[in-house]
PDB file of N, CA and C in Angstrom:
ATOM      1  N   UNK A   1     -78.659  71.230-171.581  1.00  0.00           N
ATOM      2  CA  UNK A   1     -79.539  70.329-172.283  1.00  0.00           C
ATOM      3  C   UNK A   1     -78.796  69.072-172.703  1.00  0.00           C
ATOM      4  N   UNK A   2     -77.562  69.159-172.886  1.00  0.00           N
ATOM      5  CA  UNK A   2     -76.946  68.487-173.606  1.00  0.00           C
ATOM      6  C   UNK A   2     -76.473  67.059-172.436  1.00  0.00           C
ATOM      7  N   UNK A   3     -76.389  67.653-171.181  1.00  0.00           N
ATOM      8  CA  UNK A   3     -76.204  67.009-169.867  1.00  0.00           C
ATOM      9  C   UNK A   3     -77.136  65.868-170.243  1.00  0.00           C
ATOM     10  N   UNK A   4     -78.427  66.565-169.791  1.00  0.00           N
ATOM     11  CA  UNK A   4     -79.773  65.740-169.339  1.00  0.00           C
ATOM     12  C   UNK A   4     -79.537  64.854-170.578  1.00  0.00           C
ATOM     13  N   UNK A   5     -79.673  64.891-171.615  1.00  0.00           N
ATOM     14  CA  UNK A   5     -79.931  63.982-172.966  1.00  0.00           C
ATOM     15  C   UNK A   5     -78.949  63.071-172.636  1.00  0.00           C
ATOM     16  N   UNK A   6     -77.407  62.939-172.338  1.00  0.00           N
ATOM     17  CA  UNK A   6     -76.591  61.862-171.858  1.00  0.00           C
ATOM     18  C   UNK A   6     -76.632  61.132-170.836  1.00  0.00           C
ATOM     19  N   UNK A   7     -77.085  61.930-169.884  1.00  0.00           N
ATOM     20  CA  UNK A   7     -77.718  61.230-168.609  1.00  0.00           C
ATOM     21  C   UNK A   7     -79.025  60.168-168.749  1.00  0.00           C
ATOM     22  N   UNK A   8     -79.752  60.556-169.853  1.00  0.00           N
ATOM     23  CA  UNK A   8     -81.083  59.944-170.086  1.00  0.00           C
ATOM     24  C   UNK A   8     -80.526  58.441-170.875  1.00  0.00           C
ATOM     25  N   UNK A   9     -79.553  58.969-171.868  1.00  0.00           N
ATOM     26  CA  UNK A   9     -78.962  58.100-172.506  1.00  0.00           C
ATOM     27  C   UNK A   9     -78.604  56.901-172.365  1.00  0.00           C
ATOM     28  N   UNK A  10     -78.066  57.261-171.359  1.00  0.00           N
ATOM     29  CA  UNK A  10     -76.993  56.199-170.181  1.00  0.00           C
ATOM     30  C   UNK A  10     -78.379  55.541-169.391  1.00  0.00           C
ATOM     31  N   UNK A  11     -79.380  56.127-169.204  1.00  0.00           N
ATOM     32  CA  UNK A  11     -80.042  55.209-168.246  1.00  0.00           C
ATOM     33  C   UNK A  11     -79.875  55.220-167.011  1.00  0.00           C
ATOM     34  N   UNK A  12     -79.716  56.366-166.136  1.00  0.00           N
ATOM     35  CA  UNK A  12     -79.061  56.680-164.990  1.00  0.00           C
ATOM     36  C   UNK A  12     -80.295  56.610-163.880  1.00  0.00           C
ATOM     37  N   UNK A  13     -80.386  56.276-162.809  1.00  0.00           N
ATOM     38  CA  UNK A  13     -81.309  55.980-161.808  1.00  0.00           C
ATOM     39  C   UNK A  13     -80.922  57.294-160.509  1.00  0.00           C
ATOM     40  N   UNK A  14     -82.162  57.093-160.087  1.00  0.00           N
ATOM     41  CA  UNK A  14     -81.553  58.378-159.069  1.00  0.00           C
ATOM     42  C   UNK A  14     -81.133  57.333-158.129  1.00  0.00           C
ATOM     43  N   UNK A  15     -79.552  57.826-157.376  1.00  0.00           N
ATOM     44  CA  UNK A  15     -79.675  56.948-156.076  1.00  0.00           C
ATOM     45  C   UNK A  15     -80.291  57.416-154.717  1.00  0.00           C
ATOM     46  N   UNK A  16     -80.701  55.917-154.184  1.00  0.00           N
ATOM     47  CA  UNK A  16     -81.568  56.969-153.037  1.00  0.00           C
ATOM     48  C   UNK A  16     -79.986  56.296-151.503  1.00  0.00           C
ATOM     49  N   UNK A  17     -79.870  57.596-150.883  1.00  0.00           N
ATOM     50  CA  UNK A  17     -78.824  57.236-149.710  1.00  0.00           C
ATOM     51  C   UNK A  17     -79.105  56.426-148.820  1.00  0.00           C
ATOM     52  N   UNK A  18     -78.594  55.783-147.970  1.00  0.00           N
ATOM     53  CA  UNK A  18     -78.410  54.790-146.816  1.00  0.00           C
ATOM     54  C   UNK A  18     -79.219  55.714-145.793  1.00  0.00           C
ATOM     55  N   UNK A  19     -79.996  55.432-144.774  1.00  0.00           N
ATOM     56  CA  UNK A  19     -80.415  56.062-143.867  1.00  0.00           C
ATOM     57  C   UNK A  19     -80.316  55.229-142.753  1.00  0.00           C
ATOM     58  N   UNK A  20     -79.802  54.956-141.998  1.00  0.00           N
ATOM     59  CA  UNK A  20     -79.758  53.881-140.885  1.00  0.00           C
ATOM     60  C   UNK A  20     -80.385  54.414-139.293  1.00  0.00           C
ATOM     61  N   UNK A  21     -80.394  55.463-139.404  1.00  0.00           N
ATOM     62  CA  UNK A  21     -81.211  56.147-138.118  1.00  0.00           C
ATOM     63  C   UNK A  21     -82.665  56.265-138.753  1.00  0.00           C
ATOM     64  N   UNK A  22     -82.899  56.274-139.754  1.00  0.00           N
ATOM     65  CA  UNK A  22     -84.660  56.222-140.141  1.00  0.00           C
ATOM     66  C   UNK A  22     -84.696  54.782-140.419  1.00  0.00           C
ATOM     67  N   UNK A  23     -84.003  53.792-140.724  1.00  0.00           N
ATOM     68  CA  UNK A  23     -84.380  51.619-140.415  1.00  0.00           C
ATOM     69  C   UNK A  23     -84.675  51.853-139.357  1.00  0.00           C
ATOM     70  N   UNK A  24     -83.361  52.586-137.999  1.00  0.00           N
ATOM     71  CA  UNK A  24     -83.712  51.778-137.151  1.00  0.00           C
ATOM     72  C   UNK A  24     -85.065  52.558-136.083  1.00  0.00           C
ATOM     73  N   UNK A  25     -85.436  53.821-136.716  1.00  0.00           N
ATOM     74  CA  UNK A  25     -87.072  54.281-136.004  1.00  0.00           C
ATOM     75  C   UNK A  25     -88.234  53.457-136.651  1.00  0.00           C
ATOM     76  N   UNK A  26     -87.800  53.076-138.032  1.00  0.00           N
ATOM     77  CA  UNK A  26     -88.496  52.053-138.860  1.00  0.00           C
ATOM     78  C   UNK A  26     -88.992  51.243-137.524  1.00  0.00           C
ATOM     79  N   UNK A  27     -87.663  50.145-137.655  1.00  0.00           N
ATOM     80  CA  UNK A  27     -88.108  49.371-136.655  1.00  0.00           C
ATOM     81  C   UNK A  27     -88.381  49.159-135.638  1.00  0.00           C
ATOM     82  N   UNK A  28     -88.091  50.044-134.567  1.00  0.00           N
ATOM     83  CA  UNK A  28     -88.393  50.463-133.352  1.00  0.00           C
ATOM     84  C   UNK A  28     -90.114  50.501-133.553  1.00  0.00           C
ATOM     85  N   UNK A  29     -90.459  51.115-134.374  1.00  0.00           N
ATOM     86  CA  UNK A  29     -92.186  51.593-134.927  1.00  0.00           C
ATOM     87  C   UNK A  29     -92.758  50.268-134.800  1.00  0.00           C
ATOM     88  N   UNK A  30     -91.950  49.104-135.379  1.00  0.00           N
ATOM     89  CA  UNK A  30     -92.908  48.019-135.632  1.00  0.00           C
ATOM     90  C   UNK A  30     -93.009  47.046-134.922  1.00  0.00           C
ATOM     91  N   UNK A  31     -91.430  47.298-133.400  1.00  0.00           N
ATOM     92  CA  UNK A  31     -91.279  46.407-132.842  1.00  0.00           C
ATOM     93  C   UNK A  31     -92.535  47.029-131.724  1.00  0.00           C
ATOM     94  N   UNK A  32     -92.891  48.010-131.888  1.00  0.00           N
ATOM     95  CA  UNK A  32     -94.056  48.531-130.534  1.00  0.00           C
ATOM     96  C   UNK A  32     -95.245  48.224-131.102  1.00  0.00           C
ATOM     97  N   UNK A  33     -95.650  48.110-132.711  1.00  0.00           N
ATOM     98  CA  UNK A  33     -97.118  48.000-132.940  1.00  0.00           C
ATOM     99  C   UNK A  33     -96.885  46.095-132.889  1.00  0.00           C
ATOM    100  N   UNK A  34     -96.116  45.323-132.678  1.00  0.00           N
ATOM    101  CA  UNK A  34     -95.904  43.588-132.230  1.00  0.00           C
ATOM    102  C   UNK A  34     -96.096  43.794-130.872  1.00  0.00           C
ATOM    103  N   UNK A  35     -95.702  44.454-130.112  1.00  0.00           N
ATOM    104  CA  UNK A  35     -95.953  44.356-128.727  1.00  0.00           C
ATOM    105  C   UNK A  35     -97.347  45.058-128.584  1.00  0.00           C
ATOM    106  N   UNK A  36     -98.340  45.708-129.583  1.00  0.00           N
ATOM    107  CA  UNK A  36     -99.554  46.035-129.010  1.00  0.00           C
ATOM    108  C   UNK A  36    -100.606  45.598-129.962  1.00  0.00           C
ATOM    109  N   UNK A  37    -100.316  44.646-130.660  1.00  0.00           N
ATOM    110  CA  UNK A  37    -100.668  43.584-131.953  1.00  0.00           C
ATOM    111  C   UNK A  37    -102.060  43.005-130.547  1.00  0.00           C
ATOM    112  N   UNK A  38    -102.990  42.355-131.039  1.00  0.00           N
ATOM    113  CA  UNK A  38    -103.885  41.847-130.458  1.00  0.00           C
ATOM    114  C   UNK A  38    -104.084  40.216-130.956  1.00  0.00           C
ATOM    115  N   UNK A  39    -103.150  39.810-132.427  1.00  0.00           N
ATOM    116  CA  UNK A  39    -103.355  38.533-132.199  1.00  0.00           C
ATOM    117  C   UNK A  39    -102.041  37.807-132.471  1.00  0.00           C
ATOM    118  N   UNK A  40    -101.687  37.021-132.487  1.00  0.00           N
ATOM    119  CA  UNK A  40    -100.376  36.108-132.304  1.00  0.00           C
ATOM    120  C   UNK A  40     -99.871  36.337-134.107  1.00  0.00           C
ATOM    121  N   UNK A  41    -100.851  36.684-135.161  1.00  0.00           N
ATOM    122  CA  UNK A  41    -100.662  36.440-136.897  1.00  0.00           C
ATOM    123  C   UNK A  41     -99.721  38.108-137.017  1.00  0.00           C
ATOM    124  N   UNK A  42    -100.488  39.611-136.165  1.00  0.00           N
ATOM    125  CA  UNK A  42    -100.003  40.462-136.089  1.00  0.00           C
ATOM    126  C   UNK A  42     -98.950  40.919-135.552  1.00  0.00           C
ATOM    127  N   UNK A  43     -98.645  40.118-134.205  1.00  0.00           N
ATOM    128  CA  UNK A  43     -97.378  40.256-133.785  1.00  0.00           C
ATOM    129  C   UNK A  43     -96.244  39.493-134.111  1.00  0.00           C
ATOM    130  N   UNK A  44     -96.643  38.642-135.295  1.00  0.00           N
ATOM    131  CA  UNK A  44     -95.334  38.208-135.792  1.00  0.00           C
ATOM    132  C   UNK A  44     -95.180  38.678-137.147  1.00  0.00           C
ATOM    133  N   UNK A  45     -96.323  39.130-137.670  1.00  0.00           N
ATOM    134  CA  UNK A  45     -96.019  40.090-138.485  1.00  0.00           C
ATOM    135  C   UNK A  45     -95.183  41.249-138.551  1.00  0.00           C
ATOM    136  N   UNK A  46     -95.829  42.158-137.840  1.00  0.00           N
ATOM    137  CA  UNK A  46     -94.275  43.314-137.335  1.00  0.00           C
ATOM    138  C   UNK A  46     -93.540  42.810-136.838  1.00  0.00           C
ATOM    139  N   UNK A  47     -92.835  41.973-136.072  1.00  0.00           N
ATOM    140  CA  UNK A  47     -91.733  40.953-135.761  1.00  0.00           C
ATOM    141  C   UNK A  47     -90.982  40.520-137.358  1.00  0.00           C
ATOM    142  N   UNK A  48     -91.457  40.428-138.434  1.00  0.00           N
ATOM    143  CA  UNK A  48     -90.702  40.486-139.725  1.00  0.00           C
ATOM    144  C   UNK A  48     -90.338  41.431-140.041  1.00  0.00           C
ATOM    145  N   UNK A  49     -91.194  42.932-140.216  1.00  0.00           N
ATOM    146  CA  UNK A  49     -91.446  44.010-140.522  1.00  0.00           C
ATOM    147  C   UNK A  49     -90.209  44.258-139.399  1.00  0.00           C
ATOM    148  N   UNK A  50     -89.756  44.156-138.078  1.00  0.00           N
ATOM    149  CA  UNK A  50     -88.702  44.404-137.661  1.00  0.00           C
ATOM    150  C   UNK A  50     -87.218  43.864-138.102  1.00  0.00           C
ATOM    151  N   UNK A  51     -87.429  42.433-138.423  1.00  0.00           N
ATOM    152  CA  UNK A  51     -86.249  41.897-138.916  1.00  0.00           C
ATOM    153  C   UNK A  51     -85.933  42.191-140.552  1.00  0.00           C
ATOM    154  N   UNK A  52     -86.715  42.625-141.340  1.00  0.00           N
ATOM    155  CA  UNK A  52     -86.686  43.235-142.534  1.00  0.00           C
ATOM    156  C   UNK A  52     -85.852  44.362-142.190  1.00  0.00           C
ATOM    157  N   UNK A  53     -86.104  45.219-141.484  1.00  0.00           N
ATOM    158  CA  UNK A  53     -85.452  46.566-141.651  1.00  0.00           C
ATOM    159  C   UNK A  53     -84.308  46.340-140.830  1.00  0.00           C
ATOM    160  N   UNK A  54     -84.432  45.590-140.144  1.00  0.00           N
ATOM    161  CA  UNK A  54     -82.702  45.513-139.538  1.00  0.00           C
ATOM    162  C   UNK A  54     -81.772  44.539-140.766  1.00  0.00           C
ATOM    163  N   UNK A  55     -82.115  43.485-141.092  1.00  0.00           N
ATOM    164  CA  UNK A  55     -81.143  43.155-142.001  1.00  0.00           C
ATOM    165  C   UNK A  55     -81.222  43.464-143.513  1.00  0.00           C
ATOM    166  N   UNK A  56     -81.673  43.681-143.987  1.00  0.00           N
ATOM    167  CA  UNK A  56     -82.162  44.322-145.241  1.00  0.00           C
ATOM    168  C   UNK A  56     -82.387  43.321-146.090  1.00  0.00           C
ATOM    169  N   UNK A  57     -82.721  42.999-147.682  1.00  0.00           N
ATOM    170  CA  UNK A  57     -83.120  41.905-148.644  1.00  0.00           C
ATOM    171  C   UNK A  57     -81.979  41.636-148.608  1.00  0.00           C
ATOM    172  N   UNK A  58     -80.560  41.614-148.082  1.00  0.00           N
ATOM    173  CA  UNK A  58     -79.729  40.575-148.368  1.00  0.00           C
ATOM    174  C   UNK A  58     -79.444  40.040-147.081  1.00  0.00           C
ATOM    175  N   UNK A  59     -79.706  40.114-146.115  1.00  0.00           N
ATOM    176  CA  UNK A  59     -80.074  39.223-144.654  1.00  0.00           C
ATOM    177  C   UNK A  59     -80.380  38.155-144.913  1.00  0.00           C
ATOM    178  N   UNK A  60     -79.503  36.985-144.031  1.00  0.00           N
ATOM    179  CA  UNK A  60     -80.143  36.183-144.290  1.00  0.00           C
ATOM    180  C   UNK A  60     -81.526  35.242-143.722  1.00  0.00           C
ATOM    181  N   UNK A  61     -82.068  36.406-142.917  1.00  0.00           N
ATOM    182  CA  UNK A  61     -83.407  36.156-142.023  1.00  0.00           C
ATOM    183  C   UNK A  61     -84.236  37.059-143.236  1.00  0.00           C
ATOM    184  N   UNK A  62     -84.317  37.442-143.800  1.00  0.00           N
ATOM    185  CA  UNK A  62     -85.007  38.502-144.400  1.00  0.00           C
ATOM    186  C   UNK A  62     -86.293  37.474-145.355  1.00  0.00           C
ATOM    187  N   UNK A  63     -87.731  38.148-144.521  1.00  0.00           N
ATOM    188  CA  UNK A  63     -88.729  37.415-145.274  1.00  0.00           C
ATOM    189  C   UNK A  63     -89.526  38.581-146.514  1.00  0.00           C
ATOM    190  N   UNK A  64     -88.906  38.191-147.446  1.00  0.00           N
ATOM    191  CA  UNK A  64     -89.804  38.394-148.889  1.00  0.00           C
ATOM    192  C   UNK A  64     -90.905  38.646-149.173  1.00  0.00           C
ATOM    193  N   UNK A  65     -91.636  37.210-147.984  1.00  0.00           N
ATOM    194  CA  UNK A  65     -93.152  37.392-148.238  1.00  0.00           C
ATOM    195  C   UNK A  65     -93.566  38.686-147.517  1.00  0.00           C
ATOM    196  N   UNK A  66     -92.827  38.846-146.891  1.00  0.00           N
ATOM    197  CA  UNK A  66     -93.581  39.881-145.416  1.00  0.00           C
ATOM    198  C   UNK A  66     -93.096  41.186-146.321  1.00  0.00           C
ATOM    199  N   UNK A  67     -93.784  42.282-145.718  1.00  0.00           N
ATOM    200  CA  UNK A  67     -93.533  43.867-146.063  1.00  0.00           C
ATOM    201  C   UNK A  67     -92.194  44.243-145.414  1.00  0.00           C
ATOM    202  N   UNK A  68     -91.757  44.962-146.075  1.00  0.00           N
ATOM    203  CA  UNK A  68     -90.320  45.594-145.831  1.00  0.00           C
ATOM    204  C   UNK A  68     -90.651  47.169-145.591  1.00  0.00           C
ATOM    205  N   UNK A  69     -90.831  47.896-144.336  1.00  0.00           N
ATOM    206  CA  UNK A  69     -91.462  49.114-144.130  1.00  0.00           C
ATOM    207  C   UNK A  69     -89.845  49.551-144.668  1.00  0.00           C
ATOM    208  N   UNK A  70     -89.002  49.437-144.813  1.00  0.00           N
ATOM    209  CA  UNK A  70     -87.859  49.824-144.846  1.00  0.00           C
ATOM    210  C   UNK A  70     -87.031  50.376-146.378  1.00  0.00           C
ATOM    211  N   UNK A  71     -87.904  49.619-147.441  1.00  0.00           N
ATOM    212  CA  UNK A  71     -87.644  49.334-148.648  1.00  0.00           C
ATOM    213  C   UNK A  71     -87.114  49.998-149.611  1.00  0.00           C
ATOM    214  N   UNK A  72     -87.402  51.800-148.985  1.00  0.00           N
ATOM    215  CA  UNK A  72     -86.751  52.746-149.488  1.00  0.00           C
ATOM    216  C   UNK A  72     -85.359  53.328-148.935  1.00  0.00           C
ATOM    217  N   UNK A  73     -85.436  52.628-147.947  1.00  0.00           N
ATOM    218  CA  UNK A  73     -84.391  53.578-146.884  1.00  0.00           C
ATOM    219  C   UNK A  73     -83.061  53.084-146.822  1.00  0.00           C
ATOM    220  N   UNK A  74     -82.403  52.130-147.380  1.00  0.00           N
ATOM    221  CA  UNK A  74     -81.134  51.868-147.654  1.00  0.00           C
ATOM    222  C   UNK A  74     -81.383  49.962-147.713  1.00  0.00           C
ATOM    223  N   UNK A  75     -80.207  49.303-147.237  1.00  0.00           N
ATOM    224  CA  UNK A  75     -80.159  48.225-147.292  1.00  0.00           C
ATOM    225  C   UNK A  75     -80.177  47.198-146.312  1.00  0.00           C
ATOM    226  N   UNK A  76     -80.742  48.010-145.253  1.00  0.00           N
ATOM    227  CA  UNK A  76     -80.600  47.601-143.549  1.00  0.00           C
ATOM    228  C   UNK A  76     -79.925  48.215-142.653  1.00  0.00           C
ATOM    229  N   UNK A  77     -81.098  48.029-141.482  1.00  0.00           N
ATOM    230  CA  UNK A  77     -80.141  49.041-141.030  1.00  0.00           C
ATOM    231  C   UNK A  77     -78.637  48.226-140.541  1.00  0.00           C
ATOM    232  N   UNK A  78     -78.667  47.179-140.349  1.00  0.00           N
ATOM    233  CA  UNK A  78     -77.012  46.537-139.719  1.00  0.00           C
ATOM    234  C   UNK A  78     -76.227  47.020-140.773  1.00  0.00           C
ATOM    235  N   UNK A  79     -76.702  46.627-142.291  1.00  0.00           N
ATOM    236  CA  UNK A  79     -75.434  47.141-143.145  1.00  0.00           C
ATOM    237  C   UNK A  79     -75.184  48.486-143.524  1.00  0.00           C
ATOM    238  N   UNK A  80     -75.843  49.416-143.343  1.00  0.00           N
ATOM    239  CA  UNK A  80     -76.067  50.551-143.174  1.00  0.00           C
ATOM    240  C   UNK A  80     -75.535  51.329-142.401  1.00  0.00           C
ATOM    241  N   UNK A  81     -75.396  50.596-140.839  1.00  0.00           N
ATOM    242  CA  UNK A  81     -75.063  51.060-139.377  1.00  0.00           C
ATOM    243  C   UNK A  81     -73.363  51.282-139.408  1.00  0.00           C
ATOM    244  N   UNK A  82     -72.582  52.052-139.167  1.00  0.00           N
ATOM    245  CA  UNK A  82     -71.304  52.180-138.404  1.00  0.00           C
ATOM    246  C   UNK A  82     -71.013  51.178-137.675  1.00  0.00           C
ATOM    247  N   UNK A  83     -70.124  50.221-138.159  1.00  0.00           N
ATOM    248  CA  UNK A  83     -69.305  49.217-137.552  1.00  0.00           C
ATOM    249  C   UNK A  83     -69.867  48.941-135.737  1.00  0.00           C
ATOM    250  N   UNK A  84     -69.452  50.139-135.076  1.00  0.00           N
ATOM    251  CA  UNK A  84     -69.755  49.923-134.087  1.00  0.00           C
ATOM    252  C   UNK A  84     -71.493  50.112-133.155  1.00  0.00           C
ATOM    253  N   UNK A  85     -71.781  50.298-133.937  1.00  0.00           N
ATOM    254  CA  UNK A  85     -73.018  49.884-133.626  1.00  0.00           C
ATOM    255  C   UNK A  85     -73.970  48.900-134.069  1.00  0.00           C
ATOM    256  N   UNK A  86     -73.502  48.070-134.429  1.00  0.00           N
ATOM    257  CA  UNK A  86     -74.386  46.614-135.239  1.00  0.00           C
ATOM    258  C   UNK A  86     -74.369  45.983-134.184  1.00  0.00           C
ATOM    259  N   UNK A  87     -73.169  45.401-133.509  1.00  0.00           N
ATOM    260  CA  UNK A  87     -73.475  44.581-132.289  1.00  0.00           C
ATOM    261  C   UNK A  87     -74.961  44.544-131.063  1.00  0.00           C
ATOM    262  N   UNK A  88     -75.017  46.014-130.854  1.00  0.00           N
ATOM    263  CA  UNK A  88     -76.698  46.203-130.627  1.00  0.00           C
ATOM    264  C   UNK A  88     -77.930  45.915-131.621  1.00  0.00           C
ATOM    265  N   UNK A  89     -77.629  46.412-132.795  1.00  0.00           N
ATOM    266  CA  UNK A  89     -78.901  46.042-133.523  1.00  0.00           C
ATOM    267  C   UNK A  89     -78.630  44.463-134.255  1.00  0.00           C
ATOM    268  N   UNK A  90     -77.676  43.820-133.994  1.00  0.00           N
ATOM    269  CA  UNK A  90     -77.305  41.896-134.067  1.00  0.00           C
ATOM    270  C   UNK A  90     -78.217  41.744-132.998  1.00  0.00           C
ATOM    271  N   UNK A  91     -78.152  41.813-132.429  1.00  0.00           N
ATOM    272  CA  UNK A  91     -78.603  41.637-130.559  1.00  0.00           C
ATOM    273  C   UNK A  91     -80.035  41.960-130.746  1.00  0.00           C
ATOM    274  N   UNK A  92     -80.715  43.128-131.470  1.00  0.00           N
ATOM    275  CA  UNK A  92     -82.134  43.245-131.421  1.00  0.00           C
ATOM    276  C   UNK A  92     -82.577  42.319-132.462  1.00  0.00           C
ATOM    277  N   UNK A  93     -81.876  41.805-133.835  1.00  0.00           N
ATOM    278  CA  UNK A  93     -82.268  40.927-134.697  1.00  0.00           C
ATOM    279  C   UNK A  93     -82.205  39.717-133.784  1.00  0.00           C
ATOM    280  N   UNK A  94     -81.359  38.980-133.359  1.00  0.00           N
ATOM    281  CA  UNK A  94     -81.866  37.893-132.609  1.00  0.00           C
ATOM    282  C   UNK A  94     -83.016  37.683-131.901  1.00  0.00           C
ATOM    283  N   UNK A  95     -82.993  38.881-131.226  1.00  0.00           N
ATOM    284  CA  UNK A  95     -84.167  38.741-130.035  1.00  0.00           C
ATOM    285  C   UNK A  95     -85.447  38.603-131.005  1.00  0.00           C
ATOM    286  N   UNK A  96     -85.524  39.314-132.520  1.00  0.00           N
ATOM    287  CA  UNK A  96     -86.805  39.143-133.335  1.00  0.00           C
ATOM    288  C   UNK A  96     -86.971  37.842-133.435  1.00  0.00           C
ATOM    289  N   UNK A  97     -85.745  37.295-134.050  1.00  0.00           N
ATOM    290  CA  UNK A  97     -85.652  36.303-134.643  1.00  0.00           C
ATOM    291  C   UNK A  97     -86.266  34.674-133.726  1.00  0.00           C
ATOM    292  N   UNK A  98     -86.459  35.196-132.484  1.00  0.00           N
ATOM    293  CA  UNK A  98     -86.438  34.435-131.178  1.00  0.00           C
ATOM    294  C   UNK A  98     -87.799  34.697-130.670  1.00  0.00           C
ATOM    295  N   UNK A  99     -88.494  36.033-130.808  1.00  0.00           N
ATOM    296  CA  UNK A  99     -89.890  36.422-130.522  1.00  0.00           C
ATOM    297  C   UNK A  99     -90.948  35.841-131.461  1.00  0.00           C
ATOM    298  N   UNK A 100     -90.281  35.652-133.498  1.00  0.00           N
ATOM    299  CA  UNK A 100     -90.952  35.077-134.350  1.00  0.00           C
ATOM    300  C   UNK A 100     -91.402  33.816-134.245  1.00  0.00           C
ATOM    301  N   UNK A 101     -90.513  32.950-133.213  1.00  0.00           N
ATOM    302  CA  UNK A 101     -90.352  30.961-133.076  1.00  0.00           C
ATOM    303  C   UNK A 101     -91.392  31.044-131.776  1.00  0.00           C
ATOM    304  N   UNK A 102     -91.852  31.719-130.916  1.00  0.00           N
ATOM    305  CA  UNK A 102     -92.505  32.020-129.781  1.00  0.00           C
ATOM    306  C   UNK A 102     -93.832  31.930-130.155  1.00  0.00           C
ATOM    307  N   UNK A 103     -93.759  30.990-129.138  1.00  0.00           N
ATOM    308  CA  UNK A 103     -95.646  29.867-129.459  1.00  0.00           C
ATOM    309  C   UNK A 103     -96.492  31.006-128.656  1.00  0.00           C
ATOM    310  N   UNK A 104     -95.616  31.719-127.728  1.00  0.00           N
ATOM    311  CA  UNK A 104     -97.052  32.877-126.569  1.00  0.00           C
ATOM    312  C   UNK A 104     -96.737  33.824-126.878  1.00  0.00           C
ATOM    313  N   UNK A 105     -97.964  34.178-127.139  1.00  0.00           N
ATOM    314  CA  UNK A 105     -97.705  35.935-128.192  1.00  0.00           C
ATOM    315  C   UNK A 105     -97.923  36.391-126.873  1.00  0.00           C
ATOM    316  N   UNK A 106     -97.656  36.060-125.169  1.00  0.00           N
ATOM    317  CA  UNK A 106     -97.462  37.580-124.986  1.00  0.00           C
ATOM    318  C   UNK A 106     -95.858  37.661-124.083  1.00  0.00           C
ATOM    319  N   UNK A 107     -95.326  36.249-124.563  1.00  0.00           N
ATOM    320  CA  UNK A 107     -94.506  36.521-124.345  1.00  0.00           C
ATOM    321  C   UNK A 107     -93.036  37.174-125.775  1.00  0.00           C
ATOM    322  N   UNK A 108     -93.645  36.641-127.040  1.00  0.00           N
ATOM    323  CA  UNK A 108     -93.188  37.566-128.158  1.00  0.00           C
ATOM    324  C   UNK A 108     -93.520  38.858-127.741  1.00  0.00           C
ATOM    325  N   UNK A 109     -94.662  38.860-127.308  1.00  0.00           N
ATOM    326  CA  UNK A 109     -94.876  41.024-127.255  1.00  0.00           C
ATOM    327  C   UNK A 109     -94.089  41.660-126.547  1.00  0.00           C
ATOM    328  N   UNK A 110     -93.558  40.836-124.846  1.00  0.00           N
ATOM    329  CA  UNK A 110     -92.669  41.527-124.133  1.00  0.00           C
ATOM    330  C   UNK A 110     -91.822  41.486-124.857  1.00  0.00           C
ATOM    331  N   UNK A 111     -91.104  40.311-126.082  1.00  0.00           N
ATOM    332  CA  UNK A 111     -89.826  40.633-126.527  1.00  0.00           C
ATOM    333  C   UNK A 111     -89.197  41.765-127.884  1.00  0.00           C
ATOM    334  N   UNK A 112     -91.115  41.652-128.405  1.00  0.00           N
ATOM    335  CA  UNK A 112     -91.086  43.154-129.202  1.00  0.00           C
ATOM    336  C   UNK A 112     -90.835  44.558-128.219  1.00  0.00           C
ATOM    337  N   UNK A 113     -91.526  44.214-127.151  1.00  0.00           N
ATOM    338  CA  UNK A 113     -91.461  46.012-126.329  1.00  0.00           C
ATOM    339  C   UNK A 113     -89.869  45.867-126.157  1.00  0.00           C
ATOM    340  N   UNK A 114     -89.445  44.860-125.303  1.00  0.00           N
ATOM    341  CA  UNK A 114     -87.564  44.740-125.428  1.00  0.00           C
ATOM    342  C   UNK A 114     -87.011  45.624-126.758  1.00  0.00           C
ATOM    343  N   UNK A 115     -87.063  45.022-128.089  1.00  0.00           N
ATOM    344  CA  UNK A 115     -86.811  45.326-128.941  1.00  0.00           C
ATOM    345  C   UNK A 115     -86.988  46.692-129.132  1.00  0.00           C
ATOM    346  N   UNK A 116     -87.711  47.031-129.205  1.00  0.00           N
ATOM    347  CA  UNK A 116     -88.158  48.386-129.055  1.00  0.00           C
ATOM    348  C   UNK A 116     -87.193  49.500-128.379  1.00  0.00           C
ATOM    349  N   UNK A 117     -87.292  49.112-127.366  1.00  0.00           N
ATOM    350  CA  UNK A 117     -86.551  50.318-126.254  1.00  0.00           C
ATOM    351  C   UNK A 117     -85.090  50.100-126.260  1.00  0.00           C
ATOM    352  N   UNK A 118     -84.696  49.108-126.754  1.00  0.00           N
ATOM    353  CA  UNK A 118     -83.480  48.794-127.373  1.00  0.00           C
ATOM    354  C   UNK A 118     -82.725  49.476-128.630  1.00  0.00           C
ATOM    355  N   UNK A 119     -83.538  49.779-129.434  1.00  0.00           N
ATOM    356  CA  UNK A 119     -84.083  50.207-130.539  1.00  0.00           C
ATOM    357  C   UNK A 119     -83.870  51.842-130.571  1.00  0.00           C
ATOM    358  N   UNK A 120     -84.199  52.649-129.112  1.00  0.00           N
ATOM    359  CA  UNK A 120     -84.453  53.266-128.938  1.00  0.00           C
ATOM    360  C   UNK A 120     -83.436  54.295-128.291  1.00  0.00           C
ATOM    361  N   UNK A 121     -82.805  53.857-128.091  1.00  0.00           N
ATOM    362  CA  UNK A 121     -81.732  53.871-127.337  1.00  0.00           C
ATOM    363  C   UNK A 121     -80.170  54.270-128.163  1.00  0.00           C
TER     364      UNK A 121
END
């Protein structure tokens, strides 16, 4: 009893762990519903919703306004990821970052399905 009452005391938060294999199914999830999005507002929507969960709120692509499907799951997956595997998911953040500036949503969508199977991998 005496635990809990100091713990309460202190103000202690539960921490929640890093998950970097659930960011990056996160995003894999959102880079396939951008590639099957039906209007150019939706597929750049999950196109954030992808770059959210790969770089996390301290990215510096990371949009605020947009939903962060990721929000519980650590801090991104790049910072999250084992050294040696960021260079792939750098590589899938660009390609978002490059599908978001893309005036033809169907050529953003092929670069969400890219993303995706990249993602996937």
């Amino acid at each position: 009893m005496l635990a809990i009452s100091v713990g309460l005391s202190l103000g202690t938060a539960p921490v929640l762990a890093a998950d970097a294999a659930k960011e990056i199914s996160t995003a894999a999830a959102h880079a396939g519903m951008a590639a099957a999005s039906d209007t150019p507002k939706m597929v750049r929507a999950h196109l954030h919703h992808v770059l959210n969960c790969l770089e996390g709120p301290a990215g510096a692509d990371f949009d605020a306004s947009a939903v962060n499907p990721c929000k519980d799951q650590g801090a991104g997956a790049i910072p999250d990821s084992a050294p040696e595997k960021r260079a792939a998911l750098e590589t899938a953040a660009a390609l978002a970052r490059k599908a978001i500036g893309e005036d033809d949503a169907s050529k953003a969508k092929a670069m969400a399905a890219e993303i995706q199977s990249s993602l996937r991998k």
